[in-house]
N, C-alpha and C. Protein backbone atom coordinates (compact mmCIF):
# COMPACT_ATOMS: atom_id res chain seq x y z
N UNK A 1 0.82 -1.20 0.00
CA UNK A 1 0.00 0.00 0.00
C UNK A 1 0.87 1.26 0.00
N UNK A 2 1.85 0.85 0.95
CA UNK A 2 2.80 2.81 0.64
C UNK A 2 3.37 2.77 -0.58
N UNK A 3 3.91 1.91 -1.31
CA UNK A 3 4.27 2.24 -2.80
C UNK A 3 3.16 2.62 -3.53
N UNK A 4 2.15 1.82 -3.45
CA UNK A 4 1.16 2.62 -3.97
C UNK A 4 0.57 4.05 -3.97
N UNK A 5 0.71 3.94 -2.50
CA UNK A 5 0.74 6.10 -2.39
C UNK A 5 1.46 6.93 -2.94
N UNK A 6 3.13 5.96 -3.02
CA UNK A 6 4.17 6.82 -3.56
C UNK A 6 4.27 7.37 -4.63
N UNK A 7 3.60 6.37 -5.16
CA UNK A 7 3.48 6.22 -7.13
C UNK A 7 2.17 7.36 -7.31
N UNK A 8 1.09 7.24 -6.35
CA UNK A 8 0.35 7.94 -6.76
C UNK A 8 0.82 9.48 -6.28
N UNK A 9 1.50 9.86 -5.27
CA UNK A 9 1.84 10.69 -5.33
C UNK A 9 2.71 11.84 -5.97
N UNK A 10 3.51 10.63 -6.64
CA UNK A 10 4.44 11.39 -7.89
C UNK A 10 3.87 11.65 -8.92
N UNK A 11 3.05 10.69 -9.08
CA UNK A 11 1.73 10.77 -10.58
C UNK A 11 1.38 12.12 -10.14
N UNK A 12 0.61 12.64 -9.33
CA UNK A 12 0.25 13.84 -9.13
C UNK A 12 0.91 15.15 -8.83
N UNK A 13 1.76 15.36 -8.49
CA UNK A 13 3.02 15.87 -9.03
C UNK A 13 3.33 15.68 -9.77
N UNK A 14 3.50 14.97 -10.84
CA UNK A 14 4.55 15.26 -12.23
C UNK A 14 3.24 15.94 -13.11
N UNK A 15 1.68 15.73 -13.17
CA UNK A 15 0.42 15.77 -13.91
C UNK A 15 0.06 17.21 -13.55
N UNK A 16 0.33 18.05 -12.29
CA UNK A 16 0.23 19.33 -11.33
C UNK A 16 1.56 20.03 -12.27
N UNK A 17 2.57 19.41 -12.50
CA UNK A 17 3.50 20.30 -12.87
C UNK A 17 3.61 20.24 -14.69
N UNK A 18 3.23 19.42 -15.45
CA UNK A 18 3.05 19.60 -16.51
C UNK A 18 1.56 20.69 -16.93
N UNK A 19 0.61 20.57 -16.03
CA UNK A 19 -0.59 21.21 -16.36
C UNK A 19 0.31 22.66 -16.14
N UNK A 20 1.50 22.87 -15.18
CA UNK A 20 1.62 24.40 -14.96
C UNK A 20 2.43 24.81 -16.10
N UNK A 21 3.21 23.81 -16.41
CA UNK A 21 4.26 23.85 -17.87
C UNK A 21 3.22 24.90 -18.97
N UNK A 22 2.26 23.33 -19.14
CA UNK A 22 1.22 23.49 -20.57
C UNK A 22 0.64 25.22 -20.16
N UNK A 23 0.17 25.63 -19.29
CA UNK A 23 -0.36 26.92 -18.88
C UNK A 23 0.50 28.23 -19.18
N UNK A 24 1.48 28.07 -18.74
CA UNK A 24 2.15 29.09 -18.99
C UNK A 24 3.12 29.35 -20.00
N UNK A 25 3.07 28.55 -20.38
CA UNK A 25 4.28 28.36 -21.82
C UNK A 25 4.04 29.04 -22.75
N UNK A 26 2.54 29.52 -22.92
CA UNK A 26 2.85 30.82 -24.26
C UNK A 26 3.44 31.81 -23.42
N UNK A 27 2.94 32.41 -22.24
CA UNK A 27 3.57 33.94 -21.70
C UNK A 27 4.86 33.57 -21.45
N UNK A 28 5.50 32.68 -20.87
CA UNK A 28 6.80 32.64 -20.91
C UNK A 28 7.73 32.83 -22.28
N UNK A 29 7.25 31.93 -23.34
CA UNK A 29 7.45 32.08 -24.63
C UNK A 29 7.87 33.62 -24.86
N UNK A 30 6.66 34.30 -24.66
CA UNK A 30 6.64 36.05 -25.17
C UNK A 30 7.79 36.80 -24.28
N UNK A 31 7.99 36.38 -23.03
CA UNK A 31 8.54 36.91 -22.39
C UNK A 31 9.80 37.07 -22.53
N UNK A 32 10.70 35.80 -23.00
CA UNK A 32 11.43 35.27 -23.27
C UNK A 32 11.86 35.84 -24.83
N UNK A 33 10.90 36.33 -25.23
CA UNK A 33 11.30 36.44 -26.82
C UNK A 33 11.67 37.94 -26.96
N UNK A 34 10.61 38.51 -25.70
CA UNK A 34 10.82 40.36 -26.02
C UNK A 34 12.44 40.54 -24.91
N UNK A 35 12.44 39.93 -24.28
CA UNK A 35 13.88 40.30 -23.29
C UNK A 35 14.98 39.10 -23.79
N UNK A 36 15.10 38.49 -24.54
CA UNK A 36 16.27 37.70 -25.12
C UNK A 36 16.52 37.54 -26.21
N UNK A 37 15.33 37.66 -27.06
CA UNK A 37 15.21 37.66 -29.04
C UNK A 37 15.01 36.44 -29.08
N UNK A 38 14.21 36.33 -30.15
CA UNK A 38 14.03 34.75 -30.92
C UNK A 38 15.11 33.60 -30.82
N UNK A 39 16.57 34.07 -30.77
CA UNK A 39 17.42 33.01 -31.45
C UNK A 39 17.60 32.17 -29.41
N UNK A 40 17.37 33.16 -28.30
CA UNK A 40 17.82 32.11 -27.43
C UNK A 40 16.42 31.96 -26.39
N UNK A 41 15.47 32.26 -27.02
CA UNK A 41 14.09 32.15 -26.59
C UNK A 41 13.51 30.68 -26.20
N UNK A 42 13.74 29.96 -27.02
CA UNK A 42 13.26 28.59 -27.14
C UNK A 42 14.01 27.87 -26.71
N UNK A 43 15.22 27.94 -26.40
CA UNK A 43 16.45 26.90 -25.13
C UNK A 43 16.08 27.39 -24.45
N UNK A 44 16.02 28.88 -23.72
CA UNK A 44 15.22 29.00 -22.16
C UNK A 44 14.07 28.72 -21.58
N UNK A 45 13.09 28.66 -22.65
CA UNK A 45 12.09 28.30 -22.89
C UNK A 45 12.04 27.23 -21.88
N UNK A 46 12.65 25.83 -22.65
CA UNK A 46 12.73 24.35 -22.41
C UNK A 46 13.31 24.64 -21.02
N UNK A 47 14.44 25.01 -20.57
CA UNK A 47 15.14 25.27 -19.15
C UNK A 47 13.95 25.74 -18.40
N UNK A 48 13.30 26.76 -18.55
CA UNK A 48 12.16 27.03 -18.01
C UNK A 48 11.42 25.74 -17.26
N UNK A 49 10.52 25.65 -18.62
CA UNK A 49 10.22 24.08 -18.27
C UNK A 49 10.59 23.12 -17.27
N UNK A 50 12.08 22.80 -18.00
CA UNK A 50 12.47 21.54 -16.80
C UNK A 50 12.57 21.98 -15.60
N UNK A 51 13.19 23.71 -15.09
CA UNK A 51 12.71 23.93 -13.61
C UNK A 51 11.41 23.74 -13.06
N UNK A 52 10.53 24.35 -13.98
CA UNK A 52 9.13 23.40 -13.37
C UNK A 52 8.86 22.53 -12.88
N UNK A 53 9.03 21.66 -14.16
CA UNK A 53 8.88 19.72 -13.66
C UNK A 53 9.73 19.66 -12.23
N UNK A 54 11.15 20.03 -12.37
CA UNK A 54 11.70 19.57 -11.34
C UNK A 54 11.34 20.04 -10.12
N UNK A 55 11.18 21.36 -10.01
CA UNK A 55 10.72 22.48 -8.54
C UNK A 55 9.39 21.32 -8.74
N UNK A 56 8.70 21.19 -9.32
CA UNK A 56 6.95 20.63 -8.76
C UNK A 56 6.99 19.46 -8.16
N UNK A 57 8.12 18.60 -8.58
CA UNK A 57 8.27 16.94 -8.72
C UNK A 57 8.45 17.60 -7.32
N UNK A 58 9.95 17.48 -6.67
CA UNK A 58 10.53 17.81 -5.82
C UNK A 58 9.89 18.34 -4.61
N UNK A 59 9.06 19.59 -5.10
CA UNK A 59 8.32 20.28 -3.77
C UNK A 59 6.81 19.14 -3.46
N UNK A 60 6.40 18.68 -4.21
CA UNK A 60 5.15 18.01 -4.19
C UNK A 60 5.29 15.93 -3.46
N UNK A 61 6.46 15.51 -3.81
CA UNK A 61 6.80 14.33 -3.29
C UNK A 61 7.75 14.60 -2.15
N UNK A 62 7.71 14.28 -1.26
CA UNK A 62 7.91 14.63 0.33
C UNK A 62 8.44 13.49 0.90
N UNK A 63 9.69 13.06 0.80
CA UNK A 63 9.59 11.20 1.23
C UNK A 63 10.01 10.94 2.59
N UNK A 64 10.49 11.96 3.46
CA UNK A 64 10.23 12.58 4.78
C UNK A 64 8.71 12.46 5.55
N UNK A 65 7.90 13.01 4.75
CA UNK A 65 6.92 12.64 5.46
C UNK A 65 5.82 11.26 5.11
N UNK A 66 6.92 10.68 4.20
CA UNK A 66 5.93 9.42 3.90
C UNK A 66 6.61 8.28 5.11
N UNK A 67 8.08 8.75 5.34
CA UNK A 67 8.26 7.85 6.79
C UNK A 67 7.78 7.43 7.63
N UNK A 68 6.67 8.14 8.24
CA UNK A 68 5.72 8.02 8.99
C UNK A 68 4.70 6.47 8.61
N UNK A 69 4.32 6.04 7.31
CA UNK A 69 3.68 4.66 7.24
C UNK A 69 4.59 3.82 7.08
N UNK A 70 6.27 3.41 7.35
CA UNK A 70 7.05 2.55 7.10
C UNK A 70 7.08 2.15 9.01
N UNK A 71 7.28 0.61 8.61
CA UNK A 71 7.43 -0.06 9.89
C UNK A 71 8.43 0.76 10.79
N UNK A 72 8.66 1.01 11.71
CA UNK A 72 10.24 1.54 12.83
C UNK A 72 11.20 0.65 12.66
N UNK A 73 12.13 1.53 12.49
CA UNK A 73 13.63 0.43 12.55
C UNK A 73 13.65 -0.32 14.00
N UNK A 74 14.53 -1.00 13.54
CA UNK A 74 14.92 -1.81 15.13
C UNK A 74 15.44 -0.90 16.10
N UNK A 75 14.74 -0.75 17.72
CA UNK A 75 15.30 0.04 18.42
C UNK A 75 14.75 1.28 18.45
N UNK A 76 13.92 1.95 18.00
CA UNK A 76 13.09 2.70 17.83
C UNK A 76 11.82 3.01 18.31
N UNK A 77 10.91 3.34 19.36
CA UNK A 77 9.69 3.47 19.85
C UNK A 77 8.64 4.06 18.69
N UNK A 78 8.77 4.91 17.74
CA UNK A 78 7.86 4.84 17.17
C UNK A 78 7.04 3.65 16.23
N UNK A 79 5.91 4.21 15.92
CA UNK A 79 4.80 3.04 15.54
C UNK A 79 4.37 3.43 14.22
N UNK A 80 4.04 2.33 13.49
CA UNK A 80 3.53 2.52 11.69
C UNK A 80 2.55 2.89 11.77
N UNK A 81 2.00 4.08 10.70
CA UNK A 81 0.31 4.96 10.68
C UNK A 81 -0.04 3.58 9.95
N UNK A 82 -1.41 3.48 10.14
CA UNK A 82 -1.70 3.00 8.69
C UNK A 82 -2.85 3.66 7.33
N UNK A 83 -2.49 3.42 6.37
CA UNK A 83 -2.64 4.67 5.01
C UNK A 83 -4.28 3.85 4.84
N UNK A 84 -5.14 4.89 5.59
CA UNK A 84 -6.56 4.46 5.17
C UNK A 84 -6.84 5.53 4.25
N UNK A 85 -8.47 5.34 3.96
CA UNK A 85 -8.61 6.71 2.80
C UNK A 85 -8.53 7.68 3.15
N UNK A 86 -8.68 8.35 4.45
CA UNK A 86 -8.78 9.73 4.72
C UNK A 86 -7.10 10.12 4.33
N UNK A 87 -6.22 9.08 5.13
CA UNK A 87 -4.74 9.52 4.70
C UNK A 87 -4.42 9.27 3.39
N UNK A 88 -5.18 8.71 2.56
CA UNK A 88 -4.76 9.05 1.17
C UNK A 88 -5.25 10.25 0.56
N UNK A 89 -6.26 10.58 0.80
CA UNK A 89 -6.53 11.96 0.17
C UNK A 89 -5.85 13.24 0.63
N UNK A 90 -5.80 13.37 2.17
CA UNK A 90 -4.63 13.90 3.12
C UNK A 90 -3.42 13.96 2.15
N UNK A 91 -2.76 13.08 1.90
CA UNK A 91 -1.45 13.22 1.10
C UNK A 91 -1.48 13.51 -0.33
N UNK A 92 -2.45 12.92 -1.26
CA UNK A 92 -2.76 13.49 -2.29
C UNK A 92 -2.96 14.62 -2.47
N UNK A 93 -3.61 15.52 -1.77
CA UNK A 93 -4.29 17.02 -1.06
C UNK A 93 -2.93 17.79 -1.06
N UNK A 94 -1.82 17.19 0.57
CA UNK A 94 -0.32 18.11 0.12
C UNK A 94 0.20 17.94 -0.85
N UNK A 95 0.38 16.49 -1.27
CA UNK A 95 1.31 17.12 -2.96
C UNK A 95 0.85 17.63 -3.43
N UNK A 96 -0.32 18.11 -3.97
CA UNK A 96 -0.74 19.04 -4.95
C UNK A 96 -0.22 20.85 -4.53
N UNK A 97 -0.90 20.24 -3.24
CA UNK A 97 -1.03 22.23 -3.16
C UNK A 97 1.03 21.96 -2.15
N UNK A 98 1.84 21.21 -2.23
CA UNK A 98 3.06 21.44 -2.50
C UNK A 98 3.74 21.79 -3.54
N UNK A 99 3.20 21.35 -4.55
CA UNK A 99 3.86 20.81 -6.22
C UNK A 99 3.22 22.80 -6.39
N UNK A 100 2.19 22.86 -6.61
CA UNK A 100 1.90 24.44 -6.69
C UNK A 100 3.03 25.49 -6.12
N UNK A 101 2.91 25.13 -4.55
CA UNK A 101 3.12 25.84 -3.94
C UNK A 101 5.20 26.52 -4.34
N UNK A 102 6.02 25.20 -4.64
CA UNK A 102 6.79 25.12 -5.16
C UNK A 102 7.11 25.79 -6.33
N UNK A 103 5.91 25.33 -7.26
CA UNK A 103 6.06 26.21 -8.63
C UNK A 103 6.05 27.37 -8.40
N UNK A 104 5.02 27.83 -7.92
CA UNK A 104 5.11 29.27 -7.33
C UNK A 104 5.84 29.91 -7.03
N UNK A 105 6.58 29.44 -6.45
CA UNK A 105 8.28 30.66 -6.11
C UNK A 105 8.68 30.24 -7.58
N UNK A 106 9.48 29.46 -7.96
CA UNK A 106 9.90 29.17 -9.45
C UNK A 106 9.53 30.44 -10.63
N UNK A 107 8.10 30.59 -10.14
CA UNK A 107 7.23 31.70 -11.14
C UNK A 107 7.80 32.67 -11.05
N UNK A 108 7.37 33.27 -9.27
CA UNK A 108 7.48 34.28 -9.09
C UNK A 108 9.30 35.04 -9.51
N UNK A 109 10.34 34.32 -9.22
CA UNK A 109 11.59 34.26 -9.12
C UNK A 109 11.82 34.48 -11.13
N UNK A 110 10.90 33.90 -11.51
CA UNK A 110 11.39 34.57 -13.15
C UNK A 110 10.44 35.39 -13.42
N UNK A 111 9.45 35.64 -13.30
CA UNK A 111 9.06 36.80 -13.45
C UNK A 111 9.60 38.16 -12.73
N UNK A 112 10.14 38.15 -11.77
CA UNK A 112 10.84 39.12 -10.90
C UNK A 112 12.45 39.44 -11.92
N UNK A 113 12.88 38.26 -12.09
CA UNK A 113 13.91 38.43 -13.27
C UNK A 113 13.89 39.12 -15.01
N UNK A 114 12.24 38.42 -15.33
CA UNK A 114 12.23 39.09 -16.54
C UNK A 114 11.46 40.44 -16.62
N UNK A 115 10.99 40.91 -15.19
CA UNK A 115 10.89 42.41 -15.10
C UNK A 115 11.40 43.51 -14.99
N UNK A 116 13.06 42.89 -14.57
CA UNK A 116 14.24 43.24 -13.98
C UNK A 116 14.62 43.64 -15.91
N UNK A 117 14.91 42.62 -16.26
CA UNK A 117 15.22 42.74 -17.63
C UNK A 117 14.76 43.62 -18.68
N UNK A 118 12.95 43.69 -18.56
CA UNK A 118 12.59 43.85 -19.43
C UNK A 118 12.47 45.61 -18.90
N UNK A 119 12.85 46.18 -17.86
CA UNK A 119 13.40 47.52 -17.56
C UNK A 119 14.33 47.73 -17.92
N UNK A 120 15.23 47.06 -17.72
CA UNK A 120 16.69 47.37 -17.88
C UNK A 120 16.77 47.87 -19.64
N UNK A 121 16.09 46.36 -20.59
CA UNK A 121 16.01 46.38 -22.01
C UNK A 121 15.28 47.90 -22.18
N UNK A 122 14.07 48.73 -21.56
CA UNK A 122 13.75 49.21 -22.06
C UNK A 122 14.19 51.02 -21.73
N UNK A 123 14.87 50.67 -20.43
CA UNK A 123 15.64 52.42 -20.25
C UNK A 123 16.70 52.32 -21.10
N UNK A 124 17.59 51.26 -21.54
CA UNK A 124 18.77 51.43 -22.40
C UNK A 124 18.12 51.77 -24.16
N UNK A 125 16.45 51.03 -24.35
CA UNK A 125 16.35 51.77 -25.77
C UNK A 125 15.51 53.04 -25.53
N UNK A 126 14.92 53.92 -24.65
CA UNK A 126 14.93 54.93 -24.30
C UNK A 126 15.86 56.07 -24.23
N UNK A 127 17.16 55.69 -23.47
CA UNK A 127 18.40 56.04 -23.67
C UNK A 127 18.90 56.74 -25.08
N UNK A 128 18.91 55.21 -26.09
CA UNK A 128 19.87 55.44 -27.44
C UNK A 128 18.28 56.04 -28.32
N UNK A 129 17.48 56.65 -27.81
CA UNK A 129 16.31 57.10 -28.61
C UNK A 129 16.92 58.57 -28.50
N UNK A 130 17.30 58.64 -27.10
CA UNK A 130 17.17 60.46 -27.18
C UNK A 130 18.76 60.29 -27.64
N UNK A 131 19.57 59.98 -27.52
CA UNK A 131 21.37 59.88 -27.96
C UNK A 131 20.99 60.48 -29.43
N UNK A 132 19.91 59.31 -29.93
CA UNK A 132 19.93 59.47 -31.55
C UNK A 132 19.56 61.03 -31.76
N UNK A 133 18.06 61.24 -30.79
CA UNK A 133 17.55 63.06 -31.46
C UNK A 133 18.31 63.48 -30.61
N UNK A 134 19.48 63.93 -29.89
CA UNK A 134 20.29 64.41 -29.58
C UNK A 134 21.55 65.03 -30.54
N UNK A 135 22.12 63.60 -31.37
CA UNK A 135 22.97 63.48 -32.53
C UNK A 135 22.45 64.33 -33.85
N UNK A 136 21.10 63.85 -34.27
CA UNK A 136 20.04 64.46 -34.91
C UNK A 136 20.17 66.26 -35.48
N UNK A 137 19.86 66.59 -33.45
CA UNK A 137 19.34 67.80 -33.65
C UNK A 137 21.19 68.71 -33.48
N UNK A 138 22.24 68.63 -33.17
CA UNK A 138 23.11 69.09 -33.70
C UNK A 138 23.48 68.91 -34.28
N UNK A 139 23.40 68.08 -35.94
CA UNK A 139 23.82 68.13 -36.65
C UNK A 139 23.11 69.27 -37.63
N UNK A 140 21.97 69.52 -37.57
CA UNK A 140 20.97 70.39 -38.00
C UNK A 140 21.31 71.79 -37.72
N UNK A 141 21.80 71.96 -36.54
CA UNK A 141 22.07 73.09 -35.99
C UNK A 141 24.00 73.72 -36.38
N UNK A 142 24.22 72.69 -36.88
CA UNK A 142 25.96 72.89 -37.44
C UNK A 142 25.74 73.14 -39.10
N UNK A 143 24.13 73.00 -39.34
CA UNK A 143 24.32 73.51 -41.24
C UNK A 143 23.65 74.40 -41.10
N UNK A 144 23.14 75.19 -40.39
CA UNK A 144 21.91 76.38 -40.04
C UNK A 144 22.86 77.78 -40.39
C-alpha cells in the first residue's frame, strides 16, 4: 500500500507540474522572446520548463513525510500509521497544493527576473532614442 501512495503521489506531481508547464508556456514564450530575441528564446524556454517539472516533482513528493507509514527500525519506539482513505486523500491534497506551492516561487523568481530585464532592455532603448535626437538635432544646428 505505501508504494502505492508513492506512485500515486508522484503521478500527481509530475500531472500538477506539466498542467503548470502546458499553462504558462505561451507567456513565458513572449517573455522570453521580447527580453532575449528569438534566437535564445526557445532553449530557455525548455530550461524554463524543466525547472518546473523539477521544482513541482521535488516540492510536491515529500519522502520525509511518507516515513511516517514505514514499519520503525529496530530500536526505535515509534509506531507505523496506517494509510486508510482519509490519509490518502490527506497526502494526495499536500502534494498538490506542494507541487503548486513550489512552482510558485519558481514563477514568481522569473518573473521578478524578466521584469528586472525587461526595464533594464527598455531604459537602455529609451536612452539610445534620445542619444539618436540628440545626434540628430546638432547636426541640424551645425548647417543652419
Amino acid at each position: 500500500m505505501f508504494y502505492a501512495l508513492f506512485v500515486a503521489i508522484v503521478v500527481v506531481a509530475l500531472a500538477a507540474s506539466l498542467a503548470v508547464v502546458r499553462f504558462f508556456d505561451p507567456a513565458v514564450h513572449k517573455i522570453l522572446q521580447r527580453t532575449l530575441g528569438p534566437d535564445l528564446a526557445d532553449a530557455w524556454r525548455r530550461y524554463i520548463s524543466f525547472a518546473i517539472l523539477v521544482a513541482g516533482i521535488s516540492g510536491g513528493v515529500r519522502p520525509w513525510n511518507l516515513e511516517q507509514y514505514l514499519p520503525p527500525s529496530a530500536g526505535k519506539g515509534s509506531t507505523q500509521l496506517d494509510i486508510t482513505g482519509a490519509r490518502w486523500l490527506l497526502e494526495l491534497w499536500n502534494a498538490l497544493t506542494e507541487t503548486l506551492r513550489s512552482i510558485a516561487l519558481i514563477m514568481l523568481l522569473f518573473f521578478l527576473c524578466s521584469m528586472m530585464a525587461y526595464v533594464i532592455a527598455r531604459s537602455l532603448e529609451l536612452r539610445r532614442a534620445r542619444e539618436l535626437e540628440a545626434g540628430k538635432g546638432g547636426d541640424t544646428s551645425g548647417l543652419e
